[in-house]
Protein backbone atom coordinates (compact mmCIF):
# COMPACT_ATOMS: atom_id res chain seq x y z
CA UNK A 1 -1.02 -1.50 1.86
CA UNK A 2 1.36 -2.29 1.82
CA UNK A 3 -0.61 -2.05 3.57
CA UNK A 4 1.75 -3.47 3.60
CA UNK A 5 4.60 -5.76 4.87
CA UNK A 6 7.10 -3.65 7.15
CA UNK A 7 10.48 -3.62 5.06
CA UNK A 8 8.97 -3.97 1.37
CA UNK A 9 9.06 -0.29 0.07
CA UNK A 10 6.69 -0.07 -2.91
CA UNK A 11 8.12 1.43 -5.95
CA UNK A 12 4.52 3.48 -7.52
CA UNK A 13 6.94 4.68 -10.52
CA UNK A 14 8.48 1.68 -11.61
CA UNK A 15 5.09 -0.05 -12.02
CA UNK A 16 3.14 -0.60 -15.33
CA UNK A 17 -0.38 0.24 -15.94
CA UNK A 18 -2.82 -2.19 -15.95
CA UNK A 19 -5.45 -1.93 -18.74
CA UNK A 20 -9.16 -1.61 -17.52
CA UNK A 21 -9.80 -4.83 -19.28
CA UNK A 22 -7.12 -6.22 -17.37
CA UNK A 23 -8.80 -5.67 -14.17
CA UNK A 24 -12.46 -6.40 -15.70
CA UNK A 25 -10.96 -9.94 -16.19
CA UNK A 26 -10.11 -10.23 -12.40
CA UNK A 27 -13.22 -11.37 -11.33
CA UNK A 28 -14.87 -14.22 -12.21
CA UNK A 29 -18.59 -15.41 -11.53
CA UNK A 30 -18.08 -18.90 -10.03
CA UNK A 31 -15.86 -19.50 -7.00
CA UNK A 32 -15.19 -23.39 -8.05
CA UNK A 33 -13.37 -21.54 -11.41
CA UNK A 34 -10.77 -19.80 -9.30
CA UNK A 35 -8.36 -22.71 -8.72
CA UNK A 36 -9.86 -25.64 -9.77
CA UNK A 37 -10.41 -24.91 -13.63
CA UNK A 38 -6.66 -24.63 -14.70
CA UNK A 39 -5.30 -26.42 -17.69
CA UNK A 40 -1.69 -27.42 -17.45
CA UNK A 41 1.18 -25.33 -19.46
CA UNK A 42 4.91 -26.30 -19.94
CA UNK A 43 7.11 -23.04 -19.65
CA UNK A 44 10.94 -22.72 -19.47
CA UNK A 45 10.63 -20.62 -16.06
CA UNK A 46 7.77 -22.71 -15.07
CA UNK A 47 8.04 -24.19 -11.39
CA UNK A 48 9.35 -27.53 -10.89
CA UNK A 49 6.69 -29.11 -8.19
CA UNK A 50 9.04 -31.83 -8.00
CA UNK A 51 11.27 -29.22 -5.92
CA UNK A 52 10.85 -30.88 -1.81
CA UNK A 53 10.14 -26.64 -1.15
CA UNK A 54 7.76 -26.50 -4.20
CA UNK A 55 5.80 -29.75 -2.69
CA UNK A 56 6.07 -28.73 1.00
CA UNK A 57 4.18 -25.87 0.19
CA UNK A 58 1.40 -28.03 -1.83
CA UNK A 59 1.27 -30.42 0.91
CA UNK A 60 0.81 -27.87 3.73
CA UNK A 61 -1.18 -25.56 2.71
CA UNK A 62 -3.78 -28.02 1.30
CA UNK A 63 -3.68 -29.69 4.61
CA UNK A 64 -3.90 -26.49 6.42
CA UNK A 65 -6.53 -24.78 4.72
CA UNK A 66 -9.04 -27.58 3.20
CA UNK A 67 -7.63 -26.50 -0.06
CA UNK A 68 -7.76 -29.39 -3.07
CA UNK A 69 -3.89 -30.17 -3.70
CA UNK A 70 -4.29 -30.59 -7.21
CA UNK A 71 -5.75 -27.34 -7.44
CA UNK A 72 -3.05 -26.13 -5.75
CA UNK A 73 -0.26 -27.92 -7.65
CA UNK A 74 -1.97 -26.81 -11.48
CA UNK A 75 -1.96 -23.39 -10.41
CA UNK A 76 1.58 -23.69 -9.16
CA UNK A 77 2.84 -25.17 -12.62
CA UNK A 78 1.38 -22.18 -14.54
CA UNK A 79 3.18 -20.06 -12.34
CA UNK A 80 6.73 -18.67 -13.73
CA UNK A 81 9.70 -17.48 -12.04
CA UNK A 82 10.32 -13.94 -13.63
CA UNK A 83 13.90 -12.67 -13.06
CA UNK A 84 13.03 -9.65 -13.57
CA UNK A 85 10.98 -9.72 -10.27
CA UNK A 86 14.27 -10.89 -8.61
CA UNK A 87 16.30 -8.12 -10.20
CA UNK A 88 13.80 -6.17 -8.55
CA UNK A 89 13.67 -6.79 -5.16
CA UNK A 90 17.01 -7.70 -5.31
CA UNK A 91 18.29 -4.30 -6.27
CA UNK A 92 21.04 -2.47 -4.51
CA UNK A 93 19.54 0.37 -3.02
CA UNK A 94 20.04 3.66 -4.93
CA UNK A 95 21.06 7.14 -3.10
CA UNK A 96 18.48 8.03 -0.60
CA UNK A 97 16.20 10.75 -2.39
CA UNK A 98 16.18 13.61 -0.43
CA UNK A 99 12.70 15.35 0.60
CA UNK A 100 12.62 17.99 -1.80
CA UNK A 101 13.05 15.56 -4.92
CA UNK A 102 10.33 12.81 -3.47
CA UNK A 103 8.27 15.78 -2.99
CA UNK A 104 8.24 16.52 -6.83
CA UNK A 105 7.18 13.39 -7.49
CA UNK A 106 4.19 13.67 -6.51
CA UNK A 107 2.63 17.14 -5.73
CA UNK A 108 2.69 17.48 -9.90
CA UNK A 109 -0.19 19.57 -11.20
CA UNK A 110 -1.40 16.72 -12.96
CA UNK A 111 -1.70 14.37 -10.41
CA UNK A 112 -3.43 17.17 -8.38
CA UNK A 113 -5.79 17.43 -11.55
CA UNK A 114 -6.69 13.35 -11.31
CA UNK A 115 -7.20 13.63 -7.71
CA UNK A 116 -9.81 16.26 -7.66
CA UNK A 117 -11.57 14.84 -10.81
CA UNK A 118 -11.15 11.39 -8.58
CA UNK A 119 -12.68 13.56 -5.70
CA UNK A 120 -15.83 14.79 -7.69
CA UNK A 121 -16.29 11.15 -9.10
CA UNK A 122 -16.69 10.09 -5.63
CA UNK A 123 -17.79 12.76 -3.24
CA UNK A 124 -20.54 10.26 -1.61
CA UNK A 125 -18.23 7.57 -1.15
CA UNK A 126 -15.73 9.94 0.35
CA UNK A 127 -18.16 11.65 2.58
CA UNK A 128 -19.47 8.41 4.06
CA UNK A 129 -15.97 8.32 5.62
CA UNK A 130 -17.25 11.17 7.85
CA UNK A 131 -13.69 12.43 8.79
CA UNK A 132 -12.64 14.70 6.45
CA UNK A 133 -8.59 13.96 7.40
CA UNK A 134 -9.61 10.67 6.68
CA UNK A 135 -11.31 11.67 3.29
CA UNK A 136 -8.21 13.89 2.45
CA UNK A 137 -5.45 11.17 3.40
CA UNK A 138 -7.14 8.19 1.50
CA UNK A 139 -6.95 10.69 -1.73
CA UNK A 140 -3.55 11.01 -1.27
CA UNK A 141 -2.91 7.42 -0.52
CA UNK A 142 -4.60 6.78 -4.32
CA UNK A 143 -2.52 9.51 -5.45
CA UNK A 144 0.73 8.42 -4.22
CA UNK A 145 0.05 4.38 -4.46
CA UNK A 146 -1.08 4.43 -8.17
CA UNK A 147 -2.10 7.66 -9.69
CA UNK A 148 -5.83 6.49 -9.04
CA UNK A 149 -5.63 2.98 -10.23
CA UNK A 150 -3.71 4.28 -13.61
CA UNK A 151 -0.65 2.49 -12.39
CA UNK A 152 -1.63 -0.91 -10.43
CA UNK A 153 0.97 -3.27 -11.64
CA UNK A 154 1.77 -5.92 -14.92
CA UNK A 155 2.73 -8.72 -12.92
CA UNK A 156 0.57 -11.69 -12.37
CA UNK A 157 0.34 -12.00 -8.35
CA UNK A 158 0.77 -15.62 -8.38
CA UNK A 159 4.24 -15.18 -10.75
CA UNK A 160 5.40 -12.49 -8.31
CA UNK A 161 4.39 -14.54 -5.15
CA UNK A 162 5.60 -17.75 -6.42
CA UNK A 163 8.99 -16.14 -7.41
CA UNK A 164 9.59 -14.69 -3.88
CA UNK A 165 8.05 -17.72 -2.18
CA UNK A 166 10.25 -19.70 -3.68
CA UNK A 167 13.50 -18.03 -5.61
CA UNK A 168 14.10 -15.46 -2.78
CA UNK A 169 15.02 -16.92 -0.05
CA UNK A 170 16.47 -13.88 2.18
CA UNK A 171 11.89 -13.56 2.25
CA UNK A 172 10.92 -17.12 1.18
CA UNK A 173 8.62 -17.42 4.64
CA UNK A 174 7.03 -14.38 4.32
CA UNK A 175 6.05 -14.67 0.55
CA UNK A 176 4.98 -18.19 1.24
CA UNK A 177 2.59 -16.86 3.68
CA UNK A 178 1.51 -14.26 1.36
CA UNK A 179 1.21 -16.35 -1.64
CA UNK A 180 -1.36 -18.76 0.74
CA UNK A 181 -3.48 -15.92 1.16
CA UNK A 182 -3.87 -15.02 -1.89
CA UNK A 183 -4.90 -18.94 -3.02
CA UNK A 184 -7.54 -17.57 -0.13
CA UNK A 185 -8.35 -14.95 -1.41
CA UNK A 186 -8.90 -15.78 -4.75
CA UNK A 187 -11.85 -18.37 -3.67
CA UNK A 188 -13.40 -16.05 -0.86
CA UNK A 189 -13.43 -13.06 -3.77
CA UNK A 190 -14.11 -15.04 -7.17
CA UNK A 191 -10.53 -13.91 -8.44
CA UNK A 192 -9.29 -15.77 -10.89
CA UNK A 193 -5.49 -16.37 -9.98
CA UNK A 194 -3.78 -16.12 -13.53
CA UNK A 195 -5.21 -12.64 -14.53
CA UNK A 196 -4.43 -11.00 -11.19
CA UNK A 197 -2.14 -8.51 -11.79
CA UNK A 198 -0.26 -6.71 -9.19
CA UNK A 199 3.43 -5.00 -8.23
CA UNK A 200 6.20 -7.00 -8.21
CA UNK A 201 6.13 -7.36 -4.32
CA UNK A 202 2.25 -8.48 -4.86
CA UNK A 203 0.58 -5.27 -3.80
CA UNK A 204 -3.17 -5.68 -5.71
CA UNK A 205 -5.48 -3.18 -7.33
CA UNK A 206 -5.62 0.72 -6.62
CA UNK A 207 -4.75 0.64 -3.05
CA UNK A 208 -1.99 -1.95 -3.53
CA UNK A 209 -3.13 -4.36 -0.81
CA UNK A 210 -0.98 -7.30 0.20
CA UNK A 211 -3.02 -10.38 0.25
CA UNK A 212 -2.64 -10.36 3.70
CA UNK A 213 -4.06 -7.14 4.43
CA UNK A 214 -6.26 -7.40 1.73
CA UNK A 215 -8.16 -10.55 3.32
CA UNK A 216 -7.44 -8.63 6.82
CA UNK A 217 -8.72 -4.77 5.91
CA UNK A 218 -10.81 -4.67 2.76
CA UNK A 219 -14.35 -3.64 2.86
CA UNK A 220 -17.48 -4.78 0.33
CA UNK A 221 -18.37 -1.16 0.29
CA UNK A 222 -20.74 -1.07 -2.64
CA UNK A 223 -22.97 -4.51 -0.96
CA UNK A 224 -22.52 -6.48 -4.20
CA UNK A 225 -21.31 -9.27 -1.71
CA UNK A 226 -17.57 -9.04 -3.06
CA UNK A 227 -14.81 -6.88 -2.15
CA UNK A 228 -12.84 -5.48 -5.41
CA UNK A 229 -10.17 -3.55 -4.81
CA UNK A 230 -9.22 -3.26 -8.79
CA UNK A 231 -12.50 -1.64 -10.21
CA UNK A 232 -14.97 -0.89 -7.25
CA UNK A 233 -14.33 2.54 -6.09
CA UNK A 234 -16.48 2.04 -2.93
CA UNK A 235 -14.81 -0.95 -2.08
CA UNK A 236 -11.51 1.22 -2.35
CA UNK A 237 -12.36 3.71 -0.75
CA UNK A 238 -13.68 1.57 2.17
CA UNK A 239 -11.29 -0.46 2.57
CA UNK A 240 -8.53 1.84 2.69
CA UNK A 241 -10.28 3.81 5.22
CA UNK A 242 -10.92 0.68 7.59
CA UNK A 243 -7.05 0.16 7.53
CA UNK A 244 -6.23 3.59 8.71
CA UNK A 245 -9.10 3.48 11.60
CA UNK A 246 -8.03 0.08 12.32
CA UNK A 247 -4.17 1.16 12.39
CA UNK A 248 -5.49 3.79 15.40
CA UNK A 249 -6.72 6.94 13.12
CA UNK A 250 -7.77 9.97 15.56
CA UNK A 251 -11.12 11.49 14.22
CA UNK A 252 -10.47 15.16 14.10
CA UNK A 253 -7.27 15.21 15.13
CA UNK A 254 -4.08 16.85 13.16
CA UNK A 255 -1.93 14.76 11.26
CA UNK A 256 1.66 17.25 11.26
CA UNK A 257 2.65 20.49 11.51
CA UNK A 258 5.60 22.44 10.17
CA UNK A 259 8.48 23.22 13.17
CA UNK A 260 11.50 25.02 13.56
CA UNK A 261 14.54 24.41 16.14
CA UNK A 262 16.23 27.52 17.32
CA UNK A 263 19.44 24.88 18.04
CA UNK A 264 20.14 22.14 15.34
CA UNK A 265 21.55 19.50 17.38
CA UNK A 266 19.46 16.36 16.69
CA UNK A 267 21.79 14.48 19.56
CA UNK A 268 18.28 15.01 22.31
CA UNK A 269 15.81 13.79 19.31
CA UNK A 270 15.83 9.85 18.33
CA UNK A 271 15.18 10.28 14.78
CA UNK A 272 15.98 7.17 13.35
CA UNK A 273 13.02 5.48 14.06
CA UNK A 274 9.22 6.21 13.04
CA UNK A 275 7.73 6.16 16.35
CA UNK A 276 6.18 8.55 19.07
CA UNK A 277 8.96 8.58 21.12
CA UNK A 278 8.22 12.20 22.18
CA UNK A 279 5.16 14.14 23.53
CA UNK A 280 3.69 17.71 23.01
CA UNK A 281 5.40 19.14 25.59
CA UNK A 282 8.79 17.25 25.41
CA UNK A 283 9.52 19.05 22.23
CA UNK A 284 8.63 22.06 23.42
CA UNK A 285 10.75 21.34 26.38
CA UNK A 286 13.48 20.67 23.68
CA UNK A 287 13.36 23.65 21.87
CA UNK A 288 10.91 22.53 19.43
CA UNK A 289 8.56 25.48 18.37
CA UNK A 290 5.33 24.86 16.64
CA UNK A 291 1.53 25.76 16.35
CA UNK A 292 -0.81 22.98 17.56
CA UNK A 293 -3.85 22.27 20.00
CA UNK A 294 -3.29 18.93 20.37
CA UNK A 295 -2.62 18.86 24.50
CA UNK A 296 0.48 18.66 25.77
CA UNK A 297 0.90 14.60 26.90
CA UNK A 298 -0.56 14.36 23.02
CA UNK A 299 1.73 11.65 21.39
CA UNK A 300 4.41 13.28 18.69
CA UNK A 301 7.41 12.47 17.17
CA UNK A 302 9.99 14.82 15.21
CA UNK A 303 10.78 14.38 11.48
CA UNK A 304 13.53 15.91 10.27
CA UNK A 305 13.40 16.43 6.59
CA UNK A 306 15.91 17.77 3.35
CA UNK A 307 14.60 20.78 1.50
CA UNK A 308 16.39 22.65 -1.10
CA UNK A 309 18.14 25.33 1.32
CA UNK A 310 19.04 23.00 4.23
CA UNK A 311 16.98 20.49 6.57
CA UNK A 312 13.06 21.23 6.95
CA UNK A 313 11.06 19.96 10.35
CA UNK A 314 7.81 18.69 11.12
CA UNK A 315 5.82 17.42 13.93
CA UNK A 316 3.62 14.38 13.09
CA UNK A 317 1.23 13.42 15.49
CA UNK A 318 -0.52 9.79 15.66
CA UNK A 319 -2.89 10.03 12.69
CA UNK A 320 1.12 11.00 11.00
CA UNK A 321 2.58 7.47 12.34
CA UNK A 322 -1.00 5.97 11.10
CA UNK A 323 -0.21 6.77 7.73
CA UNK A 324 3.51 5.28 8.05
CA UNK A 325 1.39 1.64 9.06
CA UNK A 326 0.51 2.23 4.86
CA UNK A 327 4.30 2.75 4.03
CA UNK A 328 6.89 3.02 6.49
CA UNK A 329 8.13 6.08 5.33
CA UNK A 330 8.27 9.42 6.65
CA UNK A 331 8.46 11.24 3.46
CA UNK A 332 5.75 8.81 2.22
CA UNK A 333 3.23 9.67 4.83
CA UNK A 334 4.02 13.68 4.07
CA UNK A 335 3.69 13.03 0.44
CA UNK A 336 0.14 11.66 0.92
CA UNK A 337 -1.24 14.36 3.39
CA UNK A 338 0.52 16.98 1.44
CA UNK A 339 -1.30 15.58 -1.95
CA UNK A 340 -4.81 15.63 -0.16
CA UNK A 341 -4.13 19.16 0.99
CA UNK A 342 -3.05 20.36 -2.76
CA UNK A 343 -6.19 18.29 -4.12
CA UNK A 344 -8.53 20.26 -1.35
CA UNK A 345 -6.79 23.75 -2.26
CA UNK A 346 -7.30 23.28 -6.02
CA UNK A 347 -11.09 22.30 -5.88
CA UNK A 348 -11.51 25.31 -3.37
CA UNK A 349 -9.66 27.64 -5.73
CA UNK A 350 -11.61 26.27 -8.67
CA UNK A 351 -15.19 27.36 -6.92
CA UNK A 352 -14.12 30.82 -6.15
């Protein structure tokens, strides 16, 4: 959730799963715990606060936010660089996995399995939604993002925050903004800020919110006056759901549809970026065939895609770019409305 930040991809399979005692030890009962209660420990990769970045950051944001400094700066010295969290982020960027393999990833019979018994678990929660394209895409969004909170992360968010914030500096602003909202967050939510775990980007709790969008998007869905996006499936549910209406989700509306082009020559189509660039009737106009309703000034934009026996096409409409606001990925957003369709066939199959 990502949401999440623009360029930061989120890598689901190279996270670790995080024990459900792990996330019952998240939240805490008394706000003034969150920061303030933190005993000082000496590591090797601890943070130097001495460091003019290190105290910048303590000064500032304590100013900024009515924050207590020495809260601030004990938290900060039981944080620990991780290189492994550099190695990371930092790493060169493998061949790009073409659609059929991403694909296969995901739409897995067993991940179909844990999203229908995720479905039947929370049928009320889900219909409360009241779009059932909204319903179907925040199941595959679980799916996709963490295997329905079996993989949310085994980083502690303030190591992996500090560690970008401060030992990354191609993103040092950015994390430093993130890592402030998440000292935020952790008072406004009862966290307690040494047992949140999260990716190694930051991304919290089965919907892999960024502390940014989770402060910005997440929903107390369940009314218990807290918003817990590791354990409360209500609040997931919820929250995820806000994002996508708030990112400009269409109520009723189609998210893609499959396509064919009698002539292959992308030259007419800008493909290289996720936008609507195009409308209904331009890519008709362009020799783009397809099946829709949607009228023709209706928003659209082509995606070109490779399968097994040569390239694949689709036309995603807006509720399509909505879900690319989650990831911004084509073949991410295909993978999660693809998942909620398999998860909808397989409990329909299973009645009959």
């Amino acid at each position: 959730m990502i949401a999440s930040e623009p360029t930061l991809d989120k890598d689901v399979e190279a996270r670790a799963s995080c024990s459900a005692t792990c996330r019952e030890s998240v939240i805490k009962t008394s706000a003034a715990f969150v920061i303030a209660a933190l005993c000082c420990a000496s590591s090797a990769n601890a943070f130097d606060r001495s460091r003019p970045e290190v105290k910048s950051f303590i000064d500032d944001t304590a100013k900024e936010f009515a924050l207590d400094r020495q809260a601030i700066s004990d938290l900060l010295a039981q944080a620990e660089t991780k290189q492994a969290i550099l190695d990371a982020i930092s790493r060169p960027a493998e061949r790009v996995i073409p659609w059929f393999e991403y694909r296969d990833r995901f739409l897995v019979e067993r991940r179909i399995q844990q999203g229908a018994d995720f479905w039947v678990a929370n049928a009320q929660s889900l219909d409360s939604v009241r779009d059932p394209g909204i319903a179907l895409t925040i199941a595959g969004i679980l799916g996709v993002e963490t295997s329905y909170g079996r993989i949310t992360g085994r980083y502690r968010v303030v190591d992996a925050l500090a560690t970008l914030a401060f030992d990354y500096p191609p993103r040092a602003p950015f994390f430093r903004g993130e890592l402030q909202q998440f000292l935020l967050l952790t008072q406004e939510e009862q966290v307690d800020p040494k047992a949140a775990l999260g990716s190694y980007a930051g991304a919290m709790g089965i919907p892999q919110f960024i502390p940014t969008s989770y402060r910005r998007y997440a929903i107390d869905g369940d009314g218990d006056g807290k918003r817990d996006l590791w354990s409360s499936w209500q609040d997931v549910i919820s929250s995820v759901a806000n994002y996508l209406r708030v990112h400009g989700w269409r109520e009723g509306e189609p998210v893609v549809v499959n396509a064919t082009l009698a002539d292959k020559d992308l030259s007419r189509f800008n493909v290289a970026t996720i936008a609507l660039n195009e409308t209904v009737r331009s890519l008709r106009d362009k020799g783009v065939t397809f099946s829709t309703q949607q009228p023709d000034d209706a928003p659209a934009m082509l995606v070109v895609l490779q399968g097994k026996d040569g390239p694949e096409f689709r036309v995603g409409f807006t509720n399509f770019y909505v879900i690319t606001r989650y990831n911004r990925s084509t073949m991410y957003a295909l993978a999660v409305h693809e998942l909620g369709n398999a998860i909808q066939g397989f409990m329909q199959d299973v009645k009959r």
